[in-house]
C-alpha atoms as a PDB file:
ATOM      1  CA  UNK A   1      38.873-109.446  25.644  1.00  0.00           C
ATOM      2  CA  UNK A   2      38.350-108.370  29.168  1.00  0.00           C
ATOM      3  CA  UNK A   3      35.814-105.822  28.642  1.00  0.00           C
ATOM      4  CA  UNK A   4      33.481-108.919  26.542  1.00  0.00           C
ATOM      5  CA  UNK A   5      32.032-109.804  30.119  1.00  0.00           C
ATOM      6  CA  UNK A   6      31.495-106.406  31.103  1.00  0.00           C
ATOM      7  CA  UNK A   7      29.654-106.037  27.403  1.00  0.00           C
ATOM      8  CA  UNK A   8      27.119-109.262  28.379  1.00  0.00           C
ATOM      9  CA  UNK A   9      26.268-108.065  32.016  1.00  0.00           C
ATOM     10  CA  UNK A  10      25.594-104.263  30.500  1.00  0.00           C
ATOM     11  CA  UNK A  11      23.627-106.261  27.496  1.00  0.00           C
ATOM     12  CA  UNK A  12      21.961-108.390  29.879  1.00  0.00           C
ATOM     13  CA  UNK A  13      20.595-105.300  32.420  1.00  0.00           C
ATOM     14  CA  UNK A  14      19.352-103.523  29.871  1.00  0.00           C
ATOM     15  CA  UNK A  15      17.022-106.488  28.139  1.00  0.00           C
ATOM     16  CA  UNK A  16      15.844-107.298  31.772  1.00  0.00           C
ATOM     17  CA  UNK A  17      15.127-104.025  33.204  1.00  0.00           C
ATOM     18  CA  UNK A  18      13.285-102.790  35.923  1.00  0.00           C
ATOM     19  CA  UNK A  19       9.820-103.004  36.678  1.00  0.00           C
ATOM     20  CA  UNK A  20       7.321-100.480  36.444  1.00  0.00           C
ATOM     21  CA  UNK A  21       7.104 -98.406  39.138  1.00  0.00           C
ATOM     22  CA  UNK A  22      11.230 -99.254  40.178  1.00  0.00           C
ATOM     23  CA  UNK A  23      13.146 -96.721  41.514  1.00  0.00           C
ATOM     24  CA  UNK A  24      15.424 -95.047  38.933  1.00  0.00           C
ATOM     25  CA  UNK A  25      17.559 -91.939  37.818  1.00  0.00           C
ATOM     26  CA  UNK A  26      17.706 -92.853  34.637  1.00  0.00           C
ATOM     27  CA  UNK A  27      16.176 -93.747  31.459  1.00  0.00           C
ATOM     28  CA  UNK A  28      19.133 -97.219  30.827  1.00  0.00           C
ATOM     29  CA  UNK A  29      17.800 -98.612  34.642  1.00  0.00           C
ATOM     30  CA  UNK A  30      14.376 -98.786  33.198  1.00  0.00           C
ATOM     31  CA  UNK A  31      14.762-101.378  29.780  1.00  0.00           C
ATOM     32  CA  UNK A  32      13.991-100.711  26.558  1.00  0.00           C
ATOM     33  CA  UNK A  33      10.392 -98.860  25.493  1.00  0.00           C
ATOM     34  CA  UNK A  34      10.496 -97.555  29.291  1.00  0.00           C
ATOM     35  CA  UNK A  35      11.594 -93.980  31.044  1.00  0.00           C
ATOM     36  CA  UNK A  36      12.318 -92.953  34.447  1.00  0.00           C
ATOM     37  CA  UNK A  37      10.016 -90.365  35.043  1.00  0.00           C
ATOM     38  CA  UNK A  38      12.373 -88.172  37.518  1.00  0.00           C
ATOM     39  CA  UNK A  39       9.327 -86.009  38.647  1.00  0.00           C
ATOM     40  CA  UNK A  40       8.157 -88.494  41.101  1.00  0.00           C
ATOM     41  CA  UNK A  41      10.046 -89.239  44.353  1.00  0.00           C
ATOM     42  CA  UNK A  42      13.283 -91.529  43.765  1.00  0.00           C
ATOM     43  CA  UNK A  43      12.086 -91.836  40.134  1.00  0.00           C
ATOM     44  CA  UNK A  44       9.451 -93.884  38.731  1.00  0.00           C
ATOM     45  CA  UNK A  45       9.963 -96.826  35.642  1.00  0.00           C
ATOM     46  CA  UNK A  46       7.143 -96.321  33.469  1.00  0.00           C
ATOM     47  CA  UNK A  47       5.489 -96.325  29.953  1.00  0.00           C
ATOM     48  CA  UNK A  48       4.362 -93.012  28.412  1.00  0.00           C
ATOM     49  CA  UNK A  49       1.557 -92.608  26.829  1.00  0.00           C
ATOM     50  CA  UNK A  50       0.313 -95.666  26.994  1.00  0.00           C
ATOM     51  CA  UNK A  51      -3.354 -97.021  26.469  1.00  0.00           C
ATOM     52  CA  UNK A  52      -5.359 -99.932  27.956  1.00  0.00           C
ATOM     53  CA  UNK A  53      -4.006-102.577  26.590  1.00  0.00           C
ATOM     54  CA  UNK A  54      -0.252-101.728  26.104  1.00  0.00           C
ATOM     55  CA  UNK A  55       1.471-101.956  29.578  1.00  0.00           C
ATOM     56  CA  UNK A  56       3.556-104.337  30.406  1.00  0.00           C
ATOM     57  CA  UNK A  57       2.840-107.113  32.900  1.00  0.00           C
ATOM     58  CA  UNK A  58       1.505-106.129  36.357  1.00  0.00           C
ATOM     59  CA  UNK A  59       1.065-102.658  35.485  1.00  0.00           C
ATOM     60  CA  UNK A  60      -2.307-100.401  34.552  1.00  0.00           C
ATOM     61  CA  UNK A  61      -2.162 -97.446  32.231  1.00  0.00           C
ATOM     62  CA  UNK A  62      -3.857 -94.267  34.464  1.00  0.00           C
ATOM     63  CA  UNK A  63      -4.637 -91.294  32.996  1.00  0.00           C
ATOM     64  CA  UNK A  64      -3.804 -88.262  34.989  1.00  0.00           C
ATOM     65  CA  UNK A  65      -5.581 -84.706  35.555  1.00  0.00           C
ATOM     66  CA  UNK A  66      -3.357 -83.412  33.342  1.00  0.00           C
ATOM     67  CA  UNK A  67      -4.311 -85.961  30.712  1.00  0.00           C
ATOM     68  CA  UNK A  68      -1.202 -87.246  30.456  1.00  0.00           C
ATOM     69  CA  UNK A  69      -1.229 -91.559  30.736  1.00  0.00           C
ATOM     70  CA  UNK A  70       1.346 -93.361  32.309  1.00  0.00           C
ATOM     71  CA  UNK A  71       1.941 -97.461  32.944  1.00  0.00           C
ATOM     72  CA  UNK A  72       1.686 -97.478  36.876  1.00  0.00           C
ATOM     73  CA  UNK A  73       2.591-100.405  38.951  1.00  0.00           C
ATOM     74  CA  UNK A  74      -0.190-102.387  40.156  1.00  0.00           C
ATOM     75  CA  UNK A  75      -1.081-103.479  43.993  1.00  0.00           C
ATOM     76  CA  UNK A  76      -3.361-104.601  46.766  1.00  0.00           C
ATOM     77  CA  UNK A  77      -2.262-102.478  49.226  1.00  0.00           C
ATOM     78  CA  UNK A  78       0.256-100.253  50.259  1.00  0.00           C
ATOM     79  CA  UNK A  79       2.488-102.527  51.349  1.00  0.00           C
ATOM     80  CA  UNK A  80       2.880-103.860  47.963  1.00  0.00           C
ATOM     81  CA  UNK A  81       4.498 -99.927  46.937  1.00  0.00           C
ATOM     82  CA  UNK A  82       8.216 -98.862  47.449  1.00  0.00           C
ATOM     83  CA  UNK A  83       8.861 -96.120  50.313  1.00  0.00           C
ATOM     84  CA  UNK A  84       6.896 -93.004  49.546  1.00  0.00           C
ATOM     85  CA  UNK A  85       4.313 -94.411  47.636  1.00  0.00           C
ATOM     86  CA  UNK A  86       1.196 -95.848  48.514  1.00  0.00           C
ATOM     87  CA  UNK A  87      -1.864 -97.957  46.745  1.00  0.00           C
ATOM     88  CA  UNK A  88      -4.747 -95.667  45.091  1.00  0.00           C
ATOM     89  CA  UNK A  89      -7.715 -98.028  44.664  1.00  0.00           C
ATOM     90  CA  UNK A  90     -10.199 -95.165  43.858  1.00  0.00           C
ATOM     91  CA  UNK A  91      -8.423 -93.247  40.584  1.00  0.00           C
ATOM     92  CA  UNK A  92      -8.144 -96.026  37.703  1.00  0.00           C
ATOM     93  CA  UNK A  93      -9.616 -99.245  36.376  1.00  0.00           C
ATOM     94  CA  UNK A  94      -7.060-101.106  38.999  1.00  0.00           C
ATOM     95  CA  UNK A  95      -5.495-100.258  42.295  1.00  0.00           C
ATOM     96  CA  UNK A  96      -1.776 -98.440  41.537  1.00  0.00           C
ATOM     97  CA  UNK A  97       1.409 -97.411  43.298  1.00  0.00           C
ATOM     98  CA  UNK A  98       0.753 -93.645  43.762  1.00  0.00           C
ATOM     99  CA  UNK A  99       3.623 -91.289  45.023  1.00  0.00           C
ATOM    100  CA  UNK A 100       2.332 -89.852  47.924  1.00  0.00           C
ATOM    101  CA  UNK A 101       1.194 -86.292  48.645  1.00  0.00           C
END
């Protein structure tokens, strides 16, 4: 019986989530449908491939030189991006959190 409230916080994470563009080291810290893309810096929550119209709230789906898309958290500036990243206004439909070079 002790482990039932364990069971409803673990069930409860993983149907919140992060948000896109959340720090991560796993796929579980991201929600369902999403991946932590452990390439970029600290991790990155994201969508992949994605198109258009199929990322989640305050996100934009960028397409990459490499062709590959990926649901990117969206900003204003780069004080709206984590540590490391900052706010590309000139590569997609919609400024993005970029990782930084």
């Amino acid at each position: 019986m002790r482990s039932l409230p364990f069971a409803l916080l673990a069930l409860l994470f993983a149907a919140c989530g992060a948000e896109i563009g959340d720090e991560c080291s796993t796929n579980a810290e991201c929600g369902q449908g999403r991946f932590c893309d452990r390439a970029s810096r600290a991790g990155y929550c994201t969508v992949s491939p994605c198109t258009a119209d199929s990322c989640p709230e305050n996100s934009v789906c960028v397409e990459f030189e490499n062709r590959q898309t990926f649901c990117m958290a969206l900003c204003d500036n780069s004080g709206d991006c984590r540590g490391g990243y900052f706010c590309d206004d000139e590569t997609a439909a919609a400024p993005f959190c970029r990782e930084k070079p």
